[in-house]
Protein backbone atom coordinates (compact mmCIF):
# COMPACT_ATOMS: atom_id res chain seq x y z
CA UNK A 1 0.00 0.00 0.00
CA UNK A 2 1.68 3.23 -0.89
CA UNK A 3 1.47 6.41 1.63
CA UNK A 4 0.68 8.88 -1.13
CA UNK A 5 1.77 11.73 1.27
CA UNK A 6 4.95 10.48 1.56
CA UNK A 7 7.98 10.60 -1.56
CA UNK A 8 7.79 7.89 -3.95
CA UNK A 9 9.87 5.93 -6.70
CA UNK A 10 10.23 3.15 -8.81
CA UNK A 11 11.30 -0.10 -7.49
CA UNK A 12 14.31 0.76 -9.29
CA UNK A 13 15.20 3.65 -7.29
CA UNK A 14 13.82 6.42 -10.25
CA UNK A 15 12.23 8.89 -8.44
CA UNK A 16 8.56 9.73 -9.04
CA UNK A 17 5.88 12.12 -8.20
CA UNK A 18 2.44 12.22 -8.59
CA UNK A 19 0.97 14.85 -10.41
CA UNK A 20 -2.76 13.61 -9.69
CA UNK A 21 -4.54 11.76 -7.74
CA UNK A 22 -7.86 12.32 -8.80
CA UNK A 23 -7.86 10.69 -12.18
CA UNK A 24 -11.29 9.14 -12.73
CA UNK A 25 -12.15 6.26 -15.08
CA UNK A 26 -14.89 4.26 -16.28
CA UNK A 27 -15.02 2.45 -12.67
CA UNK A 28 -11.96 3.36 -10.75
CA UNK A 29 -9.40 6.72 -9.68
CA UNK A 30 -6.26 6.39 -10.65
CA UNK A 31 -3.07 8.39 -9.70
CA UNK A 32 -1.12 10.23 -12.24
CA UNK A 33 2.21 9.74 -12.12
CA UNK A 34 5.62 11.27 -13.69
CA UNK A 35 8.67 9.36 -13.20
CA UNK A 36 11.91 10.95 -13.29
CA UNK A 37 14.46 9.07 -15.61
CA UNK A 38 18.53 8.73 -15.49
CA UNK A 39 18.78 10.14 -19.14
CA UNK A 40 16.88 13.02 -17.76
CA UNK A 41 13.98 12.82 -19.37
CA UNK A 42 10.26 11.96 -17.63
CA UNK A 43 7.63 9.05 -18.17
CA UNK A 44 4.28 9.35 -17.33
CA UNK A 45 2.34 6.41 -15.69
CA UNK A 46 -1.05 5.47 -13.86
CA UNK A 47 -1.33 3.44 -10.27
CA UNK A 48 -4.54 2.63 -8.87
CA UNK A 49 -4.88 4.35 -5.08
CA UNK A 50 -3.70 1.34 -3.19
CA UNK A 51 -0.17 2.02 -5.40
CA UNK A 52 -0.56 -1.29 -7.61
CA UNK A 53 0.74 -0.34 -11.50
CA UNK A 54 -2.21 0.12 -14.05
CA UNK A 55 -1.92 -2.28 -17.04
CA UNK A 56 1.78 -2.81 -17.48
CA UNK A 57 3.39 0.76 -15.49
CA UNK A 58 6.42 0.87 -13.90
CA UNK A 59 5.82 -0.58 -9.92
CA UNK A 60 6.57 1.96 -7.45
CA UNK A 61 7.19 2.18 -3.60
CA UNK A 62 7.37 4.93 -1.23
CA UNK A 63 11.13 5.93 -0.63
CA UNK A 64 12.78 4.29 1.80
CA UNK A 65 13.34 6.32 4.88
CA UNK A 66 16.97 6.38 6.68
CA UNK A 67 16.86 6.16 10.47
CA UNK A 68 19.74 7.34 12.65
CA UNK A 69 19.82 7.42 16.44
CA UNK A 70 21.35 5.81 19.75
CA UNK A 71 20.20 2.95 21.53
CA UNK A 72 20.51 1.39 24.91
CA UNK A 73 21.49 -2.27 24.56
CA UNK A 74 22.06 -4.87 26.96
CA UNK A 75 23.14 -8.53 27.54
CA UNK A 76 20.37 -11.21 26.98
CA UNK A 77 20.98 -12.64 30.90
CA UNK A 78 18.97 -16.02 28.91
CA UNK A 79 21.43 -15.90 25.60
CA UNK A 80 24.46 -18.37 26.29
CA UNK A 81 26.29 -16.91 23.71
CA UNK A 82 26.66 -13.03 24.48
CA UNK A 83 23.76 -11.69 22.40
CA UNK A 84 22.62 -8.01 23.36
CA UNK A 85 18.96 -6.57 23.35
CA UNK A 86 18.29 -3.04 22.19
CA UNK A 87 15.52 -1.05 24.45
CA UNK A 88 12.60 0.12 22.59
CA UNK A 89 13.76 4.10 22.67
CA UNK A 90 16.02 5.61 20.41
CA UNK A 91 17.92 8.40 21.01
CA UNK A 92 18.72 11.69 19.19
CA UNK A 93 22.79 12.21 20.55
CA UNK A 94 24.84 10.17 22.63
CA UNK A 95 24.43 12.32 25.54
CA UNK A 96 20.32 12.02 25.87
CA UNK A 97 21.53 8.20 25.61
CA UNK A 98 23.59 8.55 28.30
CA UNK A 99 21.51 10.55 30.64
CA UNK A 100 18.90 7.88 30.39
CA UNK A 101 21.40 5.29 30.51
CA UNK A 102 22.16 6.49 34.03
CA UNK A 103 18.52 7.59 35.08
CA UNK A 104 17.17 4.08 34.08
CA UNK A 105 20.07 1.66 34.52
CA UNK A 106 22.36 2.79 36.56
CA UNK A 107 22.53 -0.66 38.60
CA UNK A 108 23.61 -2.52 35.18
CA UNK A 109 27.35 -2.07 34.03
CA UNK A 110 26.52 -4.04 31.20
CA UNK A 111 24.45 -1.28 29.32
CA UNK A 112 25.97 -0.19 26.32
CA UNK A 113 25.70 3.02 24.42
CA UNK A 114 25.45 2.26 20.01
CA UNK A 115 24.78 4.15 17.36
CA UNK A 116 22.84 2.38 14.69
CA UNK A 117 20.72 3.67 11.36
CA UNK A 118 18.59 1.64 9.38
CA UNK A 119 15.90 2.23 6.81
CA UNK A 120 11.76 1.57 7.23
């Protein structure tokens, strides 16, 4: 299901942009959309609203987005083989990190502070 607020692109990594959304057919709205090519030139094509290609266009996603931040990990007292769990929060600097490390878990010394990204 594609966000349509959010940026999109091809599942090639073009990137796209809708130009309408409003698009109506015989028995169904469709999205205009303009997709940016490498050789600098545009292509136009049509998704239906839930994002699925209309006879034959080029798939697209929403762009992936790239998550930085700190985390609190600790050991897994049940792993046997020194695996680490990361706490639910994530942190903006090392220092907020920090501060909650020692707010929240002072009594642990095995509380680590790492800084991880990912994309969702």
């Amino acid at each position: 299901m594609i966000d349509w607020d959010k940026p999109i692109e091809t599942l090639t990594g073009w990137p796209a942009k809708v130009i309408s959304r409003d698009y109506k057919t015989f028995n169904e709205t469709l999205c205009l959309i303009q997709i940016e090519r490498p050789a600098g030139t545009s292509l136009m094509g049509w998704h239906r609203q839930d994002g699925s290609p209309f006879e034959g266009d080029y798939p697209i996603r929403n762009v992936k987005e790239k998550i930085k931040g700190w985390v609190l990990m600790r050991p897994d007292r049940d792993s046997m083989d020194g695996r680490y769990l990361a706490n639910s929060c994530v942190y903006n600097s090392e220092a907020e990190a920090n501060m909650a490390k020692d707010t929240w878990f002072s009594a642990d010394p095995g509380i680590k502070t790492v800084y991880l990204t990912w994309e969702e």
